[in-house]
PDB file of N, CA and C in Angstrom:
ATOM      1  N   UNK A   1     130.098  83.133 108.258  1.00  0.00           N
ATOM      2  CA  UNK A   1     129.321  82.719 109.398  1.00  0.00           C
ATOM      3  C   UNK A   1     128.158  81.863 108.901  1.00  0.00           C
ATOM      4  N   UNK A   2     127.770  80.891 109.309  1.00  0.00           N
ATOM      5  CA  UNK A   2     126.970  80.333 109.079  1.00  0.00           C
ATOM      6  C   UNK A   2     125.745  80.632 109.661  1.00  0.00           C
ATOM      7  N   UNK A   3     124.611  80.479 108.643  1.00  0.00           N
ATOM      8  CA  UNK A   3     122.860  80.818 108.742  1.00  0.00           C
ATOM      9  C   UNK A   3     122.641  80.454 109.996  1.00  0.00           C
ATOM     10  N   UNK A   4     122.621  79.489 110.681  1.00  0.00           N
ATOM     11  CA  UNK A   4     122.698  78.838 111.541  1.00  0.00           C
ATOM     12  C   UNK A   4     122.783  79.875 113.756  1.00  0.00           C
ATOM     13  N   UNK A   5     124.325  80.127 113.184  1.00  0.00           N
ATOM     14  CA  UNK A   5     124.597  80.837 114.560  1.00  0.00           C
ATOM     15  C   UNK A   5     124.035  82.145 113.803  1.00  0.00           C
ATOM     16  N   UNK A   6     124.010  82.886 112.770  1.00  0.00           N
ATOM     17  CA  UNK A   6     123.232  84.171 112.325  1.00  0.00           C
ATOM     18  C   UNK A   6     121.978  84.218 113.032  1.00  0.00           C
ATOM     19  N   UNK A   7     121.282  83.226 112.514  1.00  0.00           N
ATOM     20  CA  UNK A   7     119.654  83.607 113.420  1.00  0.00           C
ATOM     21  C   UNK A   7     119.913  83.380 114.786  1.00  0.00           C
ATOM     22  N   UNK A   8     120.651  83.066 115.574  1.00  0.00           N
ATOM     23  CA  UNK A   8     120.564  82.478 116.970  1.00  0.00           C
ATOM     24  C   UNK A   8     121.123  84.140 117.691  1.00  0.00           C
ATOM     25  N   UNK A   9     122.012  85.020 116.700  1.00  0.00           N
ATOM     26  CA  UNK A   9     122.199  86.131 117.248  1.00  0.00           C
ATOM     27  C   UNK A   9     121.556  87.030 116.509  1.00  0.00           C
ATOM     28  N   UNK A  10     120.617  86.979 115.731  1.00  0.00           N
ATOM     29  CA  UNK A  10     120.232  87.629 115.064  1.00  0.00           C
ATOM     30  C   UNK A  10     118.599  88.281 116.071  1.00  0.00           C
ATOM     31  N   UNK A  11     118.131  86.670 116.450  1.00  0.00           N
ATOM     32  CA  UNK A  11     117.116  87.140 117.374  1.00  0.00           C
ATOM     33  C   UNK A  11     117.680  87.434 118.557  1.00  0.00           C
ATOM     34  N   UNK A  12     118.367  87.376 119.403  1.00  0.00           N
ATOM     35  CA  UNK A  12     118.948  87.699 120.665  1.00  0.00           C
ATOM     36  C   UNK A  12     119.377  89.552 120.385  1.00  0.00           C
ATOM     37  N   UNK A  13     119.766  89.602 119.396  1.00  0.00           N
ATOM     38  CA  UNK A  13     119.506  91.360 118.828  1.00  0.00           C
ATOM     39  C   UNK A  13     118.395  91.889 118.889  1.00  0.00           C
ATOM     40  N   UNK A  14     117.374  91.582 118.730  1.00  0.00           N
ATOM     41  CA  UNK A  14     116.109  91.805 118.783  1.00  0.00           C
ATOM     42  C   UNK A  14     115.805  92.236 119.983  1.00  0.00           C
ATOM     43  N   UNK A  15     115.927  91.020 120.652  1.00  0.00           N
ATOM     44  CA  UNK A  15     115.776  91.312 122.390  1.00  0.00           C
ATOM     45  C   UNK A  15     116.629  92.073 123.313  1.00  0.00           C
ATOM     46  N   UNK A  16     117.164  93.076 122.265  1.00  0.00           N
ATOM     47  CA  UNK A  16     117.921  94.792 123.084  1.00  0.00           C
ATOM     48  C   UNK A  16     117.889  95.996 122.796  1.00  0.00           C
ATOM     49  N   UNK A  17     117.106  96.999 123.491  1.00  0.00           N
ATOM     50  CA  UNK A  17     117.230  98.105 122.960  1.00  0.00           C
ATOM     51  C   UNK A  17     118.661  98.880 123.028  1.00  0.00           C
ATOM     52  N   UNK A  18     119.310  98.145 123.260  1.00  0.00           N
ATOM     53  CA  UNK A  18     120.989  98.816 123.476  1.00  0.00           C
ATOM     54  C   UNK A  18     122.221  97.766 123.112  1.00  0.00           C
ATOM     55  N   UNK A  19     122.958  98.779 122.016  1.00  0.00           N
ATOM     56  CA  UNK A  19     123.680  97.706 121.555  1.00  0.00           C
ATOM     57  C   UNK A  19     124.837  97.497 121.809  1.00  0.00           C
ATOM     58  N   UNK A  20     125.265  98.273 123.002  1.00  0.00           N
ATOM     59  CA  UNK A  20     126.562  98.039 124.274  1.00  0.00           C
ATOM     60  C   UNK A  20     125.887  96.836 124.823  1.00  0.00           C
ATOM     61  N   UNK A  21     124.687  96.776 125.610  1.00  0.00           N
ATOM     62  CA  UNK A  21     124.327  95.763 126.424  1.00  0.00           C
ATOM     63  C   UNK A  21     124.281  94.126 125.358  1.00  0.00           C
ATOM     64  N   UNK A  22     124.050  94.344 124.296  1.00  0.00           N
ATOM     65  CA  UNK A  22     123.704  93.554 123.894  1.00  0.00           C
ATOM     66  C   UNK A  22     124.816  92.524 123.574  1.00  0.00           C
ATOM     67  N   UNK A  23     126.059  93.570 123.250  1.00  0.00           N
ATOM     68  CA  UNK A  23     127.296  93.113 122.595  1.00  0.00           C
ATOM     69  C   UNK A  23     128.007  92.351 124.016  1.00  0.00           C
ATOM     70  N   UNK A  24     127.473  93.111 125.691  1.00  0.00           N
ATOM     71  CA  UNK A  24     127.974  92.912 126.764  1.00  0.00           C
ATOM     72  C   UNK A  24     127.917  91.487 127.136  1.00  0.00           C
ATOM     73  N   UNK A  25     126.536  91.356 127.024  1.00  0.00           N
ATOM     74  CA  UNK A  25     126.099  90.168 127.763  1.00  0.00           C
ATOM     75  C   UNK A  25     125.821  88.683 127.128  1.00  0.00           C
ATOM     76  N   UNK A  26     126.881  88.962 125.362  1.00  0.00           N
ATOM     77  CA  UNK A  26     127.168  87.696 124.898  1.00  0.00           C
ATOM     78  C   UNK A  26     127.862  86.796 125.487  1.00  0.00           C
ATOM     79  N   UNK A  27     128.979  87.326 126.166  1.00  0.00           N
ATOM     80  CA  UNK A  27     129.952  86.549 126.897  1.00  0.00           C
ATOM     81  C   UNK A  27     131.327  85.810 126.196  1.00  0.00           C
ATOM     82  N   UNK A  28     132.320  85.173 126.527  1.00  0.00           N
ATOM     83  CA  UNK A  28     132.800  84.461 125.553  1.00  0.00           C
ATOM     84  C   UNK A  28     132.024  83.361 125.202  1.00  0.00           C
ATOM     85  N   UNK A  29     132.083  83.093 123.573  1.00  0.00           N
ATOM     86  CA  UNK A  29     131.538  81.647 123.199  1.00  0.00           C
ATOM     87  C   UNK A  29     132.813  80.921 122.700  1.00  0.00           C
ATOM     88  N   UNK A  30     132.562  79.875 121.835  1.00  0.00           N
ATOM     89  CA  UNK A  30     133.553  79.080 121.159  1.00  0.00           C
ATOM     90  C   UNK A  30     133.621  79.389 119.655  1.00  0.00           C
ATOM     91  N   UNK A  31     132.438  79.819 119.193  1.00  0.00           N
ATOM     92  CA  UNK A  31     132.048  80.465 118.055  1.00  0.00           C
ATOM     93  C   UNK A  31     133.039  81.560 117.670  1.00  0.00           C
ATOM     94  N   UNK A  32     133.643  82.247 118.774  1.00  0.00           N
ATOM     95  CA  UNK A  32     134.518  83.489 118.827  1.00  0.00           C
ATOM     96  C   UNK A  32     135.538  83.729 118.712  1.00  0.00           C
ATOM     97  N   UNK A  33     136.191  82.401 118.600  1.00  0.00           N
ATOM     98  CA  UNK A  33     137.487  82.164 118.262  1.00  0.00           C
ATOM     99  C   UNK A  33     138.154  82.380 116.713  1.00  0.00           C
ATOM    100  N   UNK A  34     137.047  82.123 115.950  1.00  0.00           N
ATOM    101  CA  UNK A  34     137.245  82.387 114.798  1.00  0.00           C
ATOM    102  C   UNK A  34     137.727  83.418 113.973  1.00  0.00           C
ATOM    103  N   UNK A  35     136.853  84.703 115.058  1.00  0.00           N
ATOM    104  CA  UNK A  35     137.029  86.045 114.799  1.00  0.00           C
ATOM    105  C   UNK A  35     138.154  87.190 114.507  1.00  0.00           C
ATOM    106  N   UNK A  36     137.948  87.859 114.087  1.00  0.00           N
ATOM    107  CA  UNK A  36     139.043  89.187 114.677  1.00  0.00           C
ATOM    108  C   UNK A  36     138.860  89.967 115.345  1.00  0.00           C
ATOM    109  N   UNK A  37     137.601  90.529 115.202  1.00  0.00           N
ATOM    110  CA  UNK A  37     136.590  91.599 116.240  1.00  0.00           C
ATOM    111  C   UNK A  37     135.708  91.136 116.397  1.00  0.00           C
ATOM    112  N   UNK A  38     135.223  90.524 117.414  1.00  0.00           N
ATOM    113  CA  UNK A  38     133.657  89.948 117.455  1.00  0.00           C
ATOM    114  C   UNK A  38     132.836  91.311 118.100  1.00  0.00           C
ATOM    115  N   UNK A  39     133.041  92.319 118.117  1.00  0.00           N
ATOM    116  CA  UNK A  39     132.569  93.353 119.137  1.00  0.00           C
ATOM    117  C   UNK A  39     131.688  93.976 117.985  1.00  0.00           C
ATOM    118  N   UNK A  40     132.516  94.040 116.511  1.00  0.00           N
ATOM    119  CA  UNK A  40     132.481  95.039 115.361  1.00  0.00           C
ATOM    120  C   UNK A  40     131.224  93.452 114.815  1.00  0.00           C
ATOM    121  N   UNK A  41     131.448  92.332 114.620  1.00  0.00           N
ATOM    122  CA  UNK A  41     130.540  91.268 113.971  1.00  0.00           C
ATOM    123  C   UNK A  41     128.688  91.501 114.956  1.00  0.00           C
ATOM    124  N   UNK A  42     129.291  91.823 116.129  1.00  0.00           N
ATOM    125  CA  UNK A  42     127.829  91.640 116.771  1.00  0.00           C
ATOM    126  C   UNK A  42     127.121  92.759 116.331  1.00  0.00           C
ATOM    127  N   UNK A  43     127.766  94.134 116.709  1.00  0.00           N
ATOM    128  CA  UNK A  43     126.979  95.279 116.552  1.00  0.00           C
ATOM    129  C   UNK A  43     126.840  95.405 115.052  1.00  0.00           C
ATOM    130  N   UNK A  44     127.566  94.974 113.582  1.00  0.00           N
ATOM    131  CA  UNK A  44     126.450  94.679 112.176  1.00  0.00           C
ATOM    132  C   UNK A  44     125.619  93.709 112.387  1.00  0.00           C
ATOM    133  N   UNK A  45     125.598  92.526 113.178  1.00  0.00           N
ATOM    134  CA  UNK A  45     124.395  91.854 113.215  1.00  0.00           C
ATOM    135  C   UNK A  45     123.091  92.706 114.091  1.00  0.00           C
ATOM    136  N   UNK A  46     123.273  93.341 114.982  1.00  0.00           N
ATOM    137  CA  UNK A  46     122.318  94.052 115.648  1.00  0.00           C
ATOM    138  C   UNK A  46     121.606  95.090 115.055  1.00  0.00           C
ATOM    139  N   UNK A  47     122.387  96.049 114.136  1.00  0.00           N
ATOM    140  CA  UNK A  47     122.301  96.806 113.166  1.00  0.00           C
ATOM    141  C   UNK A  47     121.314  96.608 112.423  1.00  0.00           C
ATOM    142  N   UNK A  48     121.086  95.393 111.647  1.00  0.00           N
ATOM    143  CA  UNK A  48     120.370  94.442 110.725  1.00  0.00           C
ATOM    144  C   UNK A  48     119.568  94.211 111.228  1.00  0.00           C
ATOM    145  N   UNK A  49     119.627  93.897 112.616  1.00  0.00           N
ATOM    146  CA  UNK A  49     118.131  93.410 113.087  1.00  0.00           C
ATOM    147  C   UNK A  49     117.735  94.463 113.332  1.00  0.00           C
ATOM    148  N   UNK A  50     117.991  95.361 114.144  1.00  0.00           N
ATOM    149  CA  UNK A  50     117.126  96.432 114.481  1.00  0.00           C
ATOM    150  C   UNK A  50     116.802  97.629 113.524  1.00  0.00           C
ATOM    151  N   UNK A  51     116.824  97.507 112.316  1.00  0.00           N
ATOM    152  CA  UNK A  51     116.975  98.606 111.301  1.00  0.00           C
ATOM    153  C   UNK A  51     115.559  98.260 110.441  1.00  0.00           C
ATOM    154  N   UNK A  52     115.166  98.815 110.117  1.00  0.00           N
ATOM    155  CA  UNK A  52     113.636  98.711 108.943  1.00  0.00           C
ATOM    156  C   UNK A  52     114.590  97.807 107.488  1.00  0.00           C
ATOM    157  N   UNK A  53     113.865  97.023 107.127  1.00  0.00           N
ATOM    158  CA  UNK A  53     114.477  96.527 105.470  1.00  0.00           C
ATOM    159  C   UNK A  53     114.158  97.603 104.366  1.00  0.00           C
ATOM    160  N   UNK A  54     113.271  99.125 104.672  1.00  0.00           N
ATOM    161  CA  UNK A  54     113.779  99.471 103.735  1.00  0.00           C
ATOM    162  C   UNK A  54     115.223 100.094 103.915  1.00  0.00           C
ATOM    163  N   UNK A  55     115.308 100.462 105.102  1.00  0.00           N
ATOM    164  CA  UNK A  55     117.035 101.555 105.386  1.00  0.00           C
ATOM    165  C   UNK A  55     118.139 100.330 104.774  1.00  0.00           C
ATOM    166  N   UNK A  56     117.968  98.666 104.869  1.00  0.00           N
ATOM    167  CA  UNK A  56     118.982  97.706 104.880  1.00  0.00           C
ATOM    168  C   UNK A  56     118.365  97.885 103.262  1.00  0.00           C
ATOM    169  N   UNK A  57     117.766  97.404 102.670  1.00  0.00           N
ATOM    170  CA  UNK A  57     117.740  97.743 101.380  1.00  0.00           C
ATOM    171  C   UNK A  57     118.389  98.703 100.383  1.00  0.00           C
ATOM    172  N   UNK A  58     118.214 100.035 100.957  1.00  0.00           N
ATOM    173  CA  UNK A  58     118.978 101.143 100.956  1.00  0.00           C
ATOM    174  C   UNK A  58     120.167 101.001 100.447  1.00  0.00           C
ATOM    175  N   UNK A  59     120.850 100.332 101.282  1.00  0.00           N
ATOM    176  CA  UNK A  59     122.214 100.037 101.882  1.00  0.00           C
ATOM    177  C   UNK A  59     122.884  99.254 100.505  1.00  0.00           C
ATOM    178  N   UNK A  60     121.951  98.633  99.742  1.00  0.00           N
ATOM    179  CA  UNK A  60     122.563  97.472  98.953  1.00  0.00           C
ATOM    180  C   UNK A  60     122.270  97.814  97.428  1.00  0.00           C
ATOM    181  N   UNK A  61     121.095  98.685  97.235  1.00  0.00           N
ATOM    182  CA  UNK A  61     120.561  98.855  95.760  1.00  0.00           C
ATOM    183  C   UNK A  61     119.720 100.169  95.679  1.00  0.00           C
ATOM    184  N   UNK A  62     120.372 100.945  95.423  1.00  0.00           N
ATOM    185  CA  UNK A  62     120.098 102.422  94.988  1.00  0.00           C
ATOM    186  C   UNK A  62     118.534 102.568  94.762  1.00  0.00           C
ATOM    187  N   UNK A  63     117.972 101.262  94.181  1.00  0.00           N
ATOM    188  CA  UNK A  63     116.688 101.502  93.592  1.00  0.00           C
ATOM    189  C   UNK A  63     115.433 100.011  94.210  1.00  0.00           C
ATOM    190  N   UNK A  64     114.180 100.341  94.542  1.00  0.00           N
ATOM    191  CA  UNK A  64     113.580  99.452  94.692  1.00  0.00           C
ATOM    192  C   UNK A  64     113.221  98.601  93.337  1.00  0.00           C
ATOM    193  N   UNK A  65     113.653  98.922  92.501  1.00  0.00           N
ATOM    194  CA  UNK A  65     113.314  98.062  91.070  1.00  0.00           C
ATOM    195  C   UNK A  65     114.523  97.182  91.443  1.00  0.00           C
ATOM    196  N   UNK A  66     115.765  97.977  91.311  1.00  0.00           N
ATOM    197  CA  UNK A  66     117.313  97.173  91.215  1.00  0.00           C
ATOM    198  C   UNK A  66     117.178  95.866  92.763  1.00  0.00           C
ATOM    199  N   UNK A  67     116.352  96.171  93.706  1.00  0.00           N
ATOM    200  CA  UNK A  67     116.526  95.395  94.962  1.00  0.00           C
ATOM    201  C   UNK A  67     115.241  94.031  94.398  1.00  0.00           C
ATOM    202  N   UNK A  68     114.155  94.814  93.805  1.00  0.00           N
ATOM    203  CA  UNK A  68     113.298  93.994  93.364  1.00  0.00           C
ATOM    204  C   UNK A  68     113.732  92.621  92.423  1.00  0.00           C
ATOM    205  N   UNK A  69     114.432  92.983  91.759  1.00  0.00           N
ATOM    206  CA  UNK A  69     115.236  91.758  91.074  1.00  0.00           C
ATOM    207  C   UNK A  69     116.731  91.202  91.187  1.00  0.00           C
ATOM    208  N   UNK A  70     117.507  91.866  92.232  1.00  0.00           N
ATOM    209  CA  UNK A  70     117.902  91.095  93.083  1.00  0.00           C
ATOM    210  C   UNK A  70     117.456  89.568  93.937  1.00  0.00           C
ATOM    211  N   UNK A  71     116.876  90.337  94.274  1.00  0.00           N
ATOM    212  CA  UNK A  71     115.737  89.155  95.354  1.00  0.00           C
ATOM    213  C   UNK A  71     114.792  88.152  94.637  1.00  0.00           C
ATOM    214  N   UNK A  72     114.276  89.199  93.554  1.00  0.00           N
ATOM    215  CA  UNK A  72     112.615  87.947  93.144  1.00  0.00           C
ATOM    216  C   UNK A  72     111.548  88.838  93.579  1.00  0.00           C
ATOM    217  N   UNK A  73     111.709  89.439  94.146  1.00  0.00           N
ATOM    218  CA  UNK A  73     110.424  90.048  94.998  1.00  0.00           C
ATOM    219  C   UNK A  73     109.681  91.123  94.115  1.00  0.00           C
ATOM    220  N   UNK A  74     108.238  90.800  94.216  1.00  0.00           N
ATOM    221  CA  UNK A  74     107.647  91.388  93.563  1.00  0.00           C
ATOM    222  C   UNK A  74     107.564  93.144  93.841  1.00  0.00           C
ATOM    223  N   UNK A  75     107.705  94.243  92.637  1.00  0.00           N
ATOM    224  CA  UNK A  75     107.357  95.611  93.386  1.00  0.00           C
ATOM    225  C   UNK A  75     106.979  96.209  94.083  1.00  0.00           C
ATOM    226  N   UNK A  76     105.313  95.779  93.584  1.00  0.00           N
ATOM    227  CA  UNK A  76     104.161  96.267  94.897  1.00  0.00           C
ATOM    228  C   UNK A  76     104.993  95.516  96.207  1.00  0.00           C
ATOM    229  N   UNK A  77     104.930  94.392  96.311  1.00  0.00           N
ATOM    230  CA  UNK A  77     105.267  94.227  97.594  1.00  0.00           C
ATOM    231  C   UNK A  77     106.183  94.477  98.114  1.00  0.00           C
ATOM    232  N   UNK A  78     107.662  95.396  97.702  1.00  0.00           N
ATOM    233  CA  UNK A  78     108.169  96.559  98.551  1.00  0.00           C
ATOM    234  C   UNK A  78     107.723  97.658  98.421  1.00  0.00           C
ATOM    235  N   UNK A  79     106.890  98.176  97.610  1.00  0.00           N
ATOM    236  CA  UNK A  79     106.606  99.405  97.956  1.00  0.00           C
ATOM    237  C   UNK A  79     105.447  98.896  99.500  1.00  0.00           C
ATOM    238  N   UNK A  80     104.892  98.059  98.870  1.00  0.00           N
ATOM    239  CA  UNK A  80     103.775  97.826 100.708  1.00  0.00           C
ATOM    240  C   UNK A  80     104.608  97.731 102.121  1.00  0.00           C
ATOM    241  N   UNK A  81     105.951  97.181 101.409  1.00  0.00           N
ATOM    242  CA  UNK A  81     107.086  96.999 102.981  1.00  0.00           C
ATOM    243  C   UNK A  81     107.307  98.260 103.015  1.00  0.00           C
ATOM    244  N   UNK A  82     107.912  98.751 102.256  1.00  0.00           N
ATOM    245  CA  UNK A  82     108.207 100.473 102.430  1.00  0.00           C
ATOM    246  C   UNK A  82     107.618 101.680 102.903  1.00  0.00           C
ATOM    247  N   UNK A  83     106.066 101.529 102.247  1.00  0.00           N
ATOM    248  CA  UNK A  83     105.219 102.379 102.834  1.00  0.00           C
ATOM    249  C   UNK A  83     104.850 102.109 103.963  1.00  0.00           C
ATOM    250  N   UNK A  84     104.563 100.782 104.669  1.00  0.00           N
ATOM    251  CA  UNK A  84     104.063 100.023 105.945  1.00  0.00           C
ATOM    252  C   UNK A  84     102.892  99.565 105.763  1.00  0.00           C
ATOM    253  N   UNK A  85     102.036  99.690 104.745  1.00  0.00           N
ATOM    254  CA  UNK A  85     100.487  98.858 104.017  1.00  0.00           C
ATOM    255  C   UNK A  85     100.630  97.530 104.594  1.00  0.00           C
ATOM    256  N   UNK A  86     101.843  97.193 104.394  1.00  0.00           N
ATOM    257  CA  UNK A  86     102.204  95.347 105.279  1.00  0.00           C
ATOM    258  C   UNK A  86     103.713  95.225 105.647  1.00  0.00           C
ATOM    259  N   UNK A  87     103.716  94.421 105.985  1.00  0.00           N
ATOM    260  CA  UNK A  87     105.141  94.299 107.151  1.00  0.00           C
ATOM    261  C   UNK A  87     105.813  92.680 106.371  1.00  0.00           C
ATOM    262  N   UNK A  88     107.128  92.900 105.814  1.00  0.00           N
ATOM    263  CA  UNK A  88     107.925  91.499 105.659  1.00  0.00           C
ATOM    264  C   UNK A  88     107.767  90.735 106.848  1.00  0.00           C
ATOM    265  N   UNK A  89     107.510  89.549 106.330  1.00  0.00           N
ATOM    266  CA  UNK A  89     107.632  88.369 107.204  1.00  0.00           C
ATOM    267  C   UNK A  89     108.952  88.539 107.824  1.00  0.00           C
ATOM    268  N   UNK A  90     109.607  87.960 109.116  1.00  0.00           N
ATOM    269  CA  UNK A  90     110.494  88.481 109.559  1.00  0.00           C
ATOM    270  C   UNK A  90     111.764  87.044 109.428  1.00  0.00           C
ATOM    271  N   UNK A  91     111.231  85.894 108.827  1.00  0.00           N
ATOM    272  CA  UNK A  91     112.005  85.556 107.856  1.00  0.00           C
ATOM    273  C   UNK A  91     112.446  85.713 106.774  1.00  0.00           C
ATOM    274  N   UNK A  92     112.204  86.526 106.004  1.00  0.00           N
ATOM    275  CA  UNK A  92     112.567  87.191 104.931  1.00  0.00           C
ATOM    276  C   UNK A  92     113.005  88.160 105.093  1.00  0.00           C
ATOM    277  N   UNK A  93     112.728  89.373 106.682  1.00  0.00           N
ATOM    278  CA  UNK A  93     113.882  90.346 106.473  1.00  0.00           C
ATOM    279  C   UNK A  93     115.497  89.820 106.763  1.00  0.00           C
ATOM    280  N   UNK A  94     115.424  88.316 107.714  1.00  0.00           N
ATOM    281  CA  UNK A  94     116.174  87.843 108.049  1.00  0.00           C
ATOM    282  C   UNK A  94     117.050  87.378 107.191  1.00  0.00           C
ATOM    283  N   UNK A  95     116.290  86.181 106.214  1.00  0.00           N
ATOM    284  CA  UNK A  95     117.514  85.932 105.085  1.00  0.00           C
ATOM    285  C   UNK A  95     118.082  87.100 103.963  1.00  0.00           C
ATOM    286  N   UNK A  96     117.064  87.986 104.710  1.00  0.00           N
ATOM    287  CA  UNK A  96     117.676  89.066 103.133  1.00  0.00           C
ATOM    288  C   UNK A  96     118.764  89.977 104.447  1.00  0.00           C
ATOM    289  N   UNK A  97     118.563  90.305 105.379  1.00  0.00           N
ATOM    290  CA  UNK A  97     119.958  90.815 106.238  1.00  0.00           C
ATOM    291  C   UNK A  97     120.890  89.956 106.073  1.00  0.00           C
ATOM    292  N   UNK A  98     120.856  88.541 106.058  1.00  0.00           N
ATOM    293  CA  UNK A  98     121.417  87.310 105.951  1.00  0.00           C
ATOM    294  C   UNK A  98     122.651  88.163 105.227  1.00  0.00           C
ATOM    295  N   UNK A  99     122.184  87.871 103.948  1.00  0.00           N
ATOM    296  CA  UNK A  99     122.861  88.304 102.629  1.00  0.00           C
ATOM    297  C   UNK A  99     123.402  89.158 102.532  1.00  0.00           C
ATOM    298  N   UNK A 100     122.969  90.433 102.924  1.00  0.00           N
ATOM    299  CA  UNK A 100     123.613  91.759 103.244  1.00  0.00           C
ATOM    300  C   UNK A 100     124.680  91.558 103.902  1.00  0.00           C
ATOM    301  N   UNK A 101     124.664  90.613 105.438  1.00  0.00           N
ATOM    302  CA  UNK A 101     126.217  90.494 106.190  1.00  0.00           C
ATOM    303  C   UNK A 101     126.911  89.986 105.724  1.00  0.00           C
ATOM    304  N   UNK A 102     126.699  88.712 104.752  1.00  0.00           N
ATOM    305  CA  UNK A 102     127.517  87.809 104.302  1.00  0.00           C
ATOM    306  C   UNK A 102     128.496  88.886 102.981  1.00  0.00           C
ATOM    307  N   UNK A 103     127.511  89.502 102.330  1.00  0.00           N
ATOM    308  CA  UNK A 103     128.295  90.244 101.395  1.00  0.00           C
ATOM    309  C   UNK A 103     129.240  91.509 101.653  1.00  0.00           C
ATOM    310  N   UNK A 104     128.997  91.745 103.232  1.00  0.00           N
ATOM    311  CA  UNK A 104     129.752  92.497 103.456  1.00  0.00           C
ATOM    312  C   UNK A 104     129.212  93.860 103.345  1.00  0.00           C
ATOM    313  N   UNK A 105     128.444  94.101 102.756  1.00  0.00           N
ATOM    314  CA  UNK A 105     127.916  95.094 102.533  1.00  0.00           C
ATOM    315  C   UNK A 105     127.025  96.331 103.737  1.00  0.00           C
ATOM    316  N   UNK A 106     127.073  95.752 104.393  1.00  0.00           N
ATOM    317  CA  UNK A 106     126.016  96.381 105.762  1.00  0.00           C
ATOM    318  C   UNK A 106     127.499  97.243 106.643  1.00  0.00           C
ATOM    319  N   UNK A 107     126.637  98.493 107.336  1.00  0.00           N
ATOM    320  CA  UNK A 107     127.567  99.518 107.856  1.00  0.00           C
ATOM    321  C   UNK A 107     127.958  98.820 108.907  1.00  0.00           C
TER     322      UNK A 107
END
């Protein structure tokens, strides 16, 4: 999937506290053709958005050191995302969910 239609449903996830409704009121697109389950693609993209980056972190690297150099990202500054001291920019939880869907890796 491309970065592209990712953020365009990535924030439209955002804007649902329910992820029947959310998956409901996509509608058919043209984008969807591609698919096999688009039902199972929306609700991991919703997943991602609506989940904290440390639980999606979780998900990918056993350890905040091992996620820390994955990424680049400095320690302290997941332990500050983790603890809540400060909040990821929400482009960066984005390209890092990004990555997570693309790899397949997300529940």
């Amino acid at each position: 999937m491309k970065y592209e239609l990712f953020v365009t449903l990535y924030n439209e996830a955002l804007e649902y506290s329910d992820v029947e409704l959310y998956i409901a009121e996509r509608g058919w697109q043209e984008w969807m053709e591609d698919l096999e389950n688009v039902g199972d693609v929306l609700k991991g993209i919703y997943d991602l958005a609506n989940s904290k980056l440390v639980d999606n972190r979780q998900s990918i690297a056993p350890s905040r050191a091992e996620f820390s150099r994955m990424y680049d990202i400095p320690l302290r500054t997941l332990e500050n995302w983790d603890s809540g001291k400060t909040e990821s920019p929400l482009y960066v939880k984005m390209l890092i969910d990004y990555s997570i869907y693309m790899s397949g890796q997300h529940d």
